[in-house]
PDB file of N, CA and C in Angstrom:
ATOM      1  N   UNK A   1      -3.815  70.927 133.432  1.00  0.00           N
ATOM      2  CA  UNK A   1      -2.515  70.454 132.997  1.00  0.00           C
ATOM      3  C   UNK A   1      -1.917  69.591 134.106  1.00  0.00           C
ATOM      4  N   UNK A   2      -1.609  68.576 133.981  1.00  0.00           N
ATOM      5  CA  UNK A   2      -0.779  67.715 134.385  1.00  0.00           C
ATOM      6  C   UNK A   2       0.380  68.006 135.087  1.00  0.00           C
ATOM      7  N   UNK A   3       1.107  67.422 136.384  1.00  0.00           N
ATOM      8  CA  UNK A   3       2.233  68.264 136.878  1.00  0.00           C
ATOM      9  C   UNK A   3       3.746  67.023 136.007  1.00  0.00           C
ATOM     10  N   UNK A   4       4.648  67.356 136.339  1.00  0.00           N
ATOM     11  CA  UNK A   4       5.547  66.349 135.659  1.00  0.00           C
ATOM     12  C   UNK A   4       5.426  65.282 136.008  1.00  0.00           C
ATOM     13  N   UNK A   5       5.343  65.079 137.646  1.00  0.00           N
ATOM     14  CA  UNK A   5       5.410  63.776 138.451  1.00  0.00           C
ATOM     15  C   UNK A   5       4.405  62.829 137.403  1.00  0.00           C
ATOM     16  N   UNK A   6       3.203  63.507 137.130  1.00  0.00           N
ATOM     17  CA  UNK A   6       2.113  62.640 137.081  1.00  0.00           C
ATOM     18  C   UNK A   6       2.378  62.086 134.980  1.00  0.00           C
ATOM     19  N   UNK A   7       2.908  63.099 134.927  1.00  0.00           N
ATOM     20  CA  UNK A   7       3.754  62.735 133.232  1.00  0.00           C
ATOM     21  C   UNK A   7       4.214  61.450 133.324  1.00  0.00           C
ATOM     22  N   UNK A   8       5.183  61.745 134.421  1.00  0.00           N
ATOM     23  CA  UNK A   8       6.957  60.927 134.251  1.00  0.00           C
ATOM     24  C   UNK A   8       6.128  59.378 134.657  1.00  0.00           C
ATOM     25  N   UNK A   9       4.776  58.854 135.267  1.00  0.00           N
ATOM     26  CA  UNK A   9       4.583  58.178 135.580  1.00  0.00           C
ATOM     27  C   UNK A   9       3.565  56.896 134.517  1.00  0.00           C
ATOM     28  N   UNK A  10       3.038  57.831 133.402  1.00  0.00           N
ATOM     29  CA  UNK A  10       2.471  57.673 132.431  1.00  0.00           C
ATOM     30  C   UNK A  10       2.772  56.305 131.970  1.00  0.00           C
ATOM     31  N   UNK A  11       2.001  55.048 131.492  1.00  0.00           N
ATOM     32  CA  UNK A  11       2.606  54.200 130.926  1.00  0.00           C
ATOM     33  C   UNK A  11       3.069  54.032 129.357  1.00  0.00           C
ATOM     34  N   UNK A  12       2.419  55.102 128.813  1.00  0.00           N
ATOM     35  CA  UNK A  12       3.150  55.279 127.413  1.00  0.00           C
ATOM     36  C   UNK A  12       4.395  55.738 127.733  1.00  0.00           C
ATOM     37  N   UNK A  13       4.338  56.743 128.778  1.00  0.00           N
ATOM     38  CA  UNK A  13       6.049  57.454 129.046  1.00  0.00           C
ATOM     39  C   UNK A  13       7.057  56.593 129.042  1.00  0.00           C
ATOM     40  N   UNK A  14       6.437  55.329 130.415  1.00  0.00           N
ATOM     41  CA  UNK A  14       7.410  54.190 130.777  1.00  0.00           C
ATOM     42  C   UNK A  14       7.974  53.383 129.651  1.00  0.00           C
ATOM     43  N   UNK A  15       6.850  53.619 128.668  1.00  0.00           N
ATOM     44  CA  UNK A  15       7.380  52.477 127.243  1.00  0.00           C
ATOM     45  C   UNK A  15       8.187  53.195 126.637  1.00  0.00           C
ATOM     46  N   UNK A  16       8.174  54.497 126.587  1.00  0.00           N
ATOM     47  CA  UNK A  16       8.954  55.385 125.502  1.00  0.00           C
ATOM     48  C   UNK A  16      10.515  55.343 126.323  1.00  0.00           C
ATOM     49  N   UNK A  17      10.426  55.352 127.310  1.00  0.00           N
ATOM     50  CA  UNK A  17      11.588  55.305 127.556  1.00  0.00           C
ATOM     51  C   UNK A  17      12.365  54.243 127.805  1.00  0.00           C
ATOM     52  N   UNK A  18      11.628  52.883 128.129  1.00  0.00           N
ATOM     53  CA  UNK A  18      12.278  51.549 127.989  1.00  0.00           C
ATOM     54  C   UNK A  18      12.421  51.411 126.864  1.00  0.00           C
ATOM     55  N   UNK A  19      11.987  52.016 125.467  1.00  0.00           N
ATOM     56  CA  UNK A  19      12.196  51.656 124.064  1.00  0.00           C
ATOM     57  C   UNK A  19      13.356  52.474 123.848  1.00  0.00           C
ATOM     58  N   UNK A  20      13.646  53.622 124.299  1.00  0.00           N
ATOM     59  CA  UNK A  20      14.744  54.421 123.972  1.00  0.00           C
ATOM     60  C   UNK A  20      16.311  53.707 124.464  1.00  0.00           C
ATOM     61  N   UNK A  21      16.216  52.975 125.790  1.00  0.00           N
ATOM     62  CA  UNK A  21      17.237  52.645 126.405  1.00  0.00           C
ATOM     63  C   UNK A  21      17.177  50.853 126.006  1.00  0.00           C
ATOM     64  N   UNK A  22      16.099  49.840 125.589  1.00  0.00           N
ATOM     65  CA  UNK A  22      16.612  49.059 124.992  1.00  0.00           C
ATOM     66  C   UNK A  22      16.766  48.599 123.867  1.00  0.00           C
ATOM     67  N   UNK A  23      16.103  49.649 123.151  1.00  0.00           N
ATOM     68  CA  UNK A  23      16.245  49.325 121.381  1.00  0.00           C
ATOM     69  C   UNK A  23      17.673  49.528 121.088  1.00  0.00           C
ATOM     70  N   UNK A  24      18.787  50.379 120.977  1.00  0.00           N
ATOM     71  CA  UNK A  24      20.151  50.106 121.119  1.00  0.00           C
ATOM     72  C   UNK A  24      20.502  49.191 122.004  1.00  0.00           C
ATOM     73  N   UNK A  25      20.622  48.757 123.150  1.00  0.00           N
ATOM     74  CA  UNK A  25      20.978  47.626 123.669  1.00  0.00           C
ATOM     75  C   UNK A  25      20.663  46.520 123.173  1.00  0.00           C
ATOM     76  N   UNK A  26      19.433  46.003 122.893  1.00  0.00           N
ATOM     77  CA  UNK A  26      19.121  44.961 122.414  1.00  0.00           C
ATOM     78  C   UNK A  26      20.234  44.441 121.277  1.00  0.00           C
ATOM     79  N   UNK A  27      20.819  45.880 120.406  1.00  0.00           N
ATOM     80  CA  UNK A  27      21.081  45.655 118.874  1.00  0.00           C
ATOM     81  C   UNK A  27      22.493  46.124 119.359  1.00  0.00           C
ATOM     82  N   UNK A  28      22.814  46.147 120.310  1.00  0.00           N
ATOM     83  CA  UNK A  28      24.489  46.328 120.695  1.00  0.00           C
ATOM     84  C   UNK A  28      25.564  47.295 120.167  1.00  0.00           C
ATOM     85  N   UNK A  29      25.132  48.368 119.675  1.00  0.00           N
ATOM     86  CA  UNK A  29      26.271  49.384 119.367  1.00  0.00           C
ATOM     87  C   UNK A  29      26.228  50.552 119.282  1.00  0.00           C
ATOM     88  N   UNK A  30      26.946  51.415 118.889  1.00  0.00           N
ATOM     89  CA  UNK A  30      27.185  53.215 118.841  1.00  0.00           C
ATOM     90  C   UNK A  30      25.962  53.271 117.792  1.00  0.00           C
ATOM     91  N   UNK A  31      26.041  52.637 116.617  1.00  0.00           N
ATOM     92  CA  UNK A  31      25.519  53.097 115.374  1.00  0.00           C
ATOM     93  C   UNK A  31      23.518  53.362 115.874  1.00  0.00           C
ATOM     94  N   UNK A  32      23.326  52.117 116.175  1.00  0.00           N
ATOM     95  CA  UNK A  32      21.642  51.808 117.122  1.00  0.00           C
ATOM     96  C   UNK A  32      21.660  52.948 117.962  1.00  0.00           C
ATOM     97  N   UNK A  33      22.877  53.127 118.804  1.00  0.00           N
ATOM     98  CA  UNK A  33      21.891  54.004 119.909  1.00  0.00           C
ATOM     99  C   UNK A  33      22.209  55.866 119.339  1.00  0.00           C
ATOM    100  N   UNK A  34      23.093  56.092 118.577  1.00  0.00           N
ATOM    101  CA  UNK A  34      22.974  57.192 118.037  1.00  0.00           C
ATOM    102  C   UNK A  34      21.863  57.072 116.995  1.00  0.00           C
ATOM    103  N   UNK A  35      21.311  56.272 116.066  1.00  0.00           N
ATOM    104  CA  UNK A  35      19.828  55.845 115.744  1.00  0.00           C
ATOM    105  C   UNK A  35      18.865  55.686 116.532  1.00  0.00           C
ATOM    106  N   UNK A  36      18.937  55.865 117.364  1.00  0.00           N
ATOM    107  CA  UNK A  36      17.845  55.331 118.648  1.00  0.00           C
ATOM    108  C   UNK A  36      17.429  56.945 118.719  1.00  0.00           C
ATOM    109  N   UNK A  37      18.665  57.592 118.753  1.00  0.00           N
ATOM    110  CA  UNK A  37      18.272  59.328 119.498  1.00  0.00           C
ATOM    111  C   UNK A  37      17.759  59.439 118.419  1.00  0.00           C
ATOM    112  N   UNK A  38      18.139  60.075 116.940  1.00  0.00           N
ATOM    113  CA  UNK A  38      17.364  60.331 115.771  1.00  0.00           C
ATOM    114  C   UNK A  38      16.556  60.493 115.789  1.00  0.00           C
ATOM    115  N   UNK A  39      16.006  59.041 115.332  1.00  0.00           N
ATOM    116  CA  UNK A  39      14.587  58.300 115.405  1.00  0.00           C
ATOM    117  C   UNK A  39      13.643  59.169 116.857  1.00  0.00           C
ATOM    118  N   UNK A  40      14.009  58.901 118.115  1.00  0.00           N
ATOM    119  CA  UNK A  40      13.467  59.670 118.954  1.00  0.00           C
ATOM    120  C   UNK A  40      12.754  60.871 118.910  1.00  0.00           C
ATOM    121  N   UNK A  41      14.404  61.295 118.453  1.00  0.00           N
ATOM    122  CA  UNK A  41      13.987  63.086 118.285  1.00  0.00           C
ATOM    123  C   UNK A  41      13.232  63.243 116.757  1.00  0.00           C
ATOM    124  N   UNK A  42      13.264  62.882 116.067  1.00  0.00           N
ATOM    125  CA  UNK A  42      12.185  63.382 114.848  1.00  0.00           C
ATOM    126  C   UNK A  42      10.836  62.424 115.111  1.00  0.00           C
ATOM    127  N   UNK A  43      10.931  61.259 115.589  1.00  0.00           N
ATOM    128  CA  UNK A  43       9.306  60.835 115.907  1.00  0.00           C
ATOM    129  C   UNK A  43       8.713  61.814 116.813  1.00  0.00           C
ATOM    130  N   UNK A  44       9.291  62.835 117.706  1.00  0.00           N
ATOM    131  CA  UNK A  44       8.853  63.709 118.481  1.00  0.00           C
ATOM    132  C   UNK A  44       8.155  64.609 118.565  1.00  0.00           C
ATOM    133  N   UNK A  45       8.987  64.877 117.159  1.00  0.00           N
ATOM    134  CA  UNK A  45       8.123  66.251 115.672  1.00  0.00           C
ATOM    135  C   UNK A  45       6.839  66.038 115.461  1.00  0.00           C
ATOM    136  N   UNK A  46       6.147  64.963 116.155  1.00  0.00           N
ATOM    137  CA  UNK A  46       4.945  64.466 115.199  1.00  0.00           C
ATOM    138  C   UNK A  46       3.889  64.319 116.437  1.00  0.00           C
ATOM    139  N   UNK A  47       2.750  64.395 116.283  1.00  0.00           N
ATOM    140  CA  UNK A  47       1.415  63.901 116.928  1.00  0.00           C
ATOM    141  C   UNK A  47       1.056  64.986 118.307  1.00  0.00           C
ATOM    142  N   UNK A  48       0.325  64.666 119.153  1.00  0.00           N
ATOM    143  CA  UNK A  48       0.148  65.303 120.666  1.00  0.00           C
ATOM    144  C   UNK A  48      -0.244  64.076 120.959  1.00  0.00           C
ATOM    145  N   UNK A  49      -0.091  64.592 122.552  1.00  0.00           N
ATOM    146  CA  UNK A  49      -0.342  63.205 124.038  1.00  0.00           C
ATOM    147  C   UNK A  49       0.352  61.995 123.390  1.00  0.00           C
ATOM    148  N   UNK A  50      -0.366  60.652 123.598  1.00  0.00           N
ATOM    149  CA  UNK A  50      -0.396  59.811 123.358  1.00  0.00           C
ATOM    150  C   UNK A  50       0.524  59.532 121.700  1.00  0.00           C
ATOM    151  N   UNK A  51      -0.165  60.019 120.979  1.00  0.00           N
ATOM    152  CA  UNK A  51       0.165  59.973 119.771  1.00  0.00           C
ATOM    153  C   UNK A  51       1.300  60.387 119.917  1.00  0.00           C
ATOM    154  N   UNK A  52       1.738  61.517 120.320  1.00  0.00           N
ATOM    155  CA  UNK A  52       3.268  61.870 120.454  1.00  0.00           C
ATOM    156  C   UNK A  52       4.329  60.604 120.955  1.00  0.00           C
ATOM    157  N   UNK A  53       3.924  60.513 121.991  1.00  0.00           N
ATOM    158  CA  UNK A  53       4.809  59.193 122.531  1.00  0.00           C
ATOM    159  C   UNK A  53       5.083  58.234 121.802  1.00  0.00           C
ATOM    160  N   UNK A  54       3.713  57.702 120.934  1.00  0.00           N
ATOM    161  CA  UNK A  54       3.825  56.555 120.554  1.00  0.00           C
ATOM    162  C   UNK A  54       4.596  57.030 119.356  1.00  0.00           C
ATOM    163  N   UNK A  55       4.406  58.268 118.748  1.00  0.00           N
ATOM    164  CA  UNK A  55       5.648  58.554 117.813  1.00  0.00           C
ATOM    165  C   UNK A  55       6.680  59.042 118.236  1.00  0.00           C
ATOM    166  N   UNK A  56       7.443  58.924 119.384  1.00  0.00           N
ATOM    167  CA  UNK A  56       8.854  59.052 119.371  1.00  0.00           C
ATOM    168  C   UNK A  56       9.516  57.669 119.932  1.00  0.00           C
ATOM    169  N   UNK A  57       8.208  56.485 120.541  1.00  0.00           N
ATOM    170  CA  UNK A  57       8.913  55.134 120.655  1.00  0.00           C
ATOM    171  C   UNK A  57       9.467  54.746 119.415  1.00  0.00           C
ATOM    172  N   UNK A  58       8.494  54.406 117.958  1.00  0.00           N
ATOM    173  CA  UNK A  58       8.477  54.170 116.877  1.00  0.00           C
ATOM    174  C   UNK A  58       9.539  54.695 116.477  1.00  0.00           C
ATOM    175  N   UNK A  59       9.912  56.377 116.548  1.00  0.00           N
ATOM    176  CA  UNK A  59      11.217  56.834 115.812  1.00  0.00           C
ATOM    177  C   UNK A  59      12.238  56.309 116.580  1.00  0.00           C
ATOM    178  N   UNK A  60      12.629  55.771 117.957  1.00  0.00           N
ATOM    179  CA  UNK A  60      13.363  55.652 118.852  1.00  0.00           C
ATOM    180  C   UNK A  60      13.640  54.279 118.017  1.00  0.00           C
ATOM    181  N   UNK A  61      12.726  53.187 117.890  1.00  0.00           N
ATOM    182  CA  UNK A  61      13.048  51.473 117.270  1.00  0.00           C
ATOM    183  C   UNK A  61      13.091  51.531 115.692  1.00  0.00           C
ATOM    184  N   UNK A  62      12.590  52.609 115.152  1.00  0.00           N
ATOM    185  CA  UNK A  62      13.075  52.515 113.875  1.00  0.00           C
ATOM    186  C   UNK A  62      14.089  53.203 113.351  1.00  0.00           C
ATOM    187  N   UNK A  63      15.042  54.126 114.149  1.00  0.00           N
ATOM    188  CA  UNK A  63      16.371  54.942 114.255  1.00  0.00           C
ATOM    189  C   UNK A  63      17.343  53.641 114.588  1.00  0.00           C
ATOM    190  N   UNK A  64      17.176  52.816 115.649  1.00  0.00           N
ATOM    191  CA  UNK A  64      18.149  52.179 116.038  1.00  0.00           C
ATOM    192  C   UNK A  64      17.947  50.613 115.151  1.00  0.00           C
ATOM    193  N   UNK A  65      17.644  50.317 114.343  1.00  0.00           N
ATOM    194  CA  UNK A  65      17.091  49.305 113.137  1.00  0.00           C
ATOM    195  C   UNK A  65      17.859  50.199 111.832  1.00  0.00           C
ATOM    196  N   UNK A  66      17.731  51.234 111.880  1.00  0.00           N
ATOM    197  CA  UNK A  66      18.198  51.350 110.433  1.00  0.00           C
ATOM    198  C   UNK A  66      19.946  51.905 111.120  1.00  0.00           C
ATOM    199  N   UNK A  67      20.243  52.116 112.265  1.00  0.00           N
ATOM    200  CA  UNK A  67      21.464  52.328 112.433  1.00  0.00           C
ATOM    201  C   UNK A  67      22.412  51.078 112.172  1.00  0.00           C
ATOM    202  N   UNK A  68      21.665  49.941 112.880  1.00  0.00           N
ATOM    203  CA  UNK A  68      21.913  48.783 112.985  1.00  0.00           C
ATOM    204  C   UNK A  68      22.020  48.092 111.197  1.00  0.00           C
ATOM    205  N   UNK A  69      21.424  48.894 110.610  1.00  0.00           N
ATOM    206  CA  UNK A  69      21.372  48.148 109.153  1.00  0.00           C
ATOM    207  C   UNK A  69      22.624  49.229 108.509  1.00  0.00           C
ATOM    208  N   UNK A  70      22.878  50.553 108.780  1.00  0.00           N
ATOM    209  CA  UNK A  70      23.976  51.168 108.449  1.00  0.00           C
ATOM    210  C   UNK A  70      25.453  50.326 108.759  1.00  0.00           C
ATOM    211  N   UNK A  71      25.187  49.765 110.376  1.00  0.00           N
ATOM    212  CA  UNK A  71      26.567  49.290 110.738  1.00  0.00           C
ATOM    213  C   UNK A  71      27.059  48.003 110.166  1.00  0.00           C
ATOM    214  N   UNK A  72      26.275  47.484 109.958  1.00  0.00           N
ATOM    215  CA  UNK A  72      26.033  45.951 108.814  1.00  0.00           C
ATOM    216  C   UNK A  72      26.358  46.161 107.731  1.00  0.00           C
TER     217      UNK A  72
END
């Protein structure tokens, strides 16, 4: 098992979390980045390793897209 350090350094990690912090920014408001968490947290629900990540980037940009289509 992996220690955190060597987690937190991961480049899927790095994407998941630059997707979390600029998919609401990009799209500029409350509605995106409370969609951003959503999306996050239920893409989270899904896959292991890799697959996990790449499903909570996906829920992270497709939470803050449909927030963004709520606030519209």
């Amino acid at each position: 098992m992996r220690d955190f350090e060597s987690r937190a350094t991961c480049p899927l990690r790095k994407l998941a979390i630059a997707a979390l912090i600029l998919a609401p920014l990009a799209l500029g408001g409350c509605a995106e980045t409370v969609g951003a968490g959503a999306g996050a947290y239920a893409g989270n629900q899904f896959g292991h390793g890799s697959g996990k990540t790449a499903a909570t980037v996906g829920g992270a940009v497709g939470g803050a897209l449909i927030g963004h289509a709520i606030a519209n």
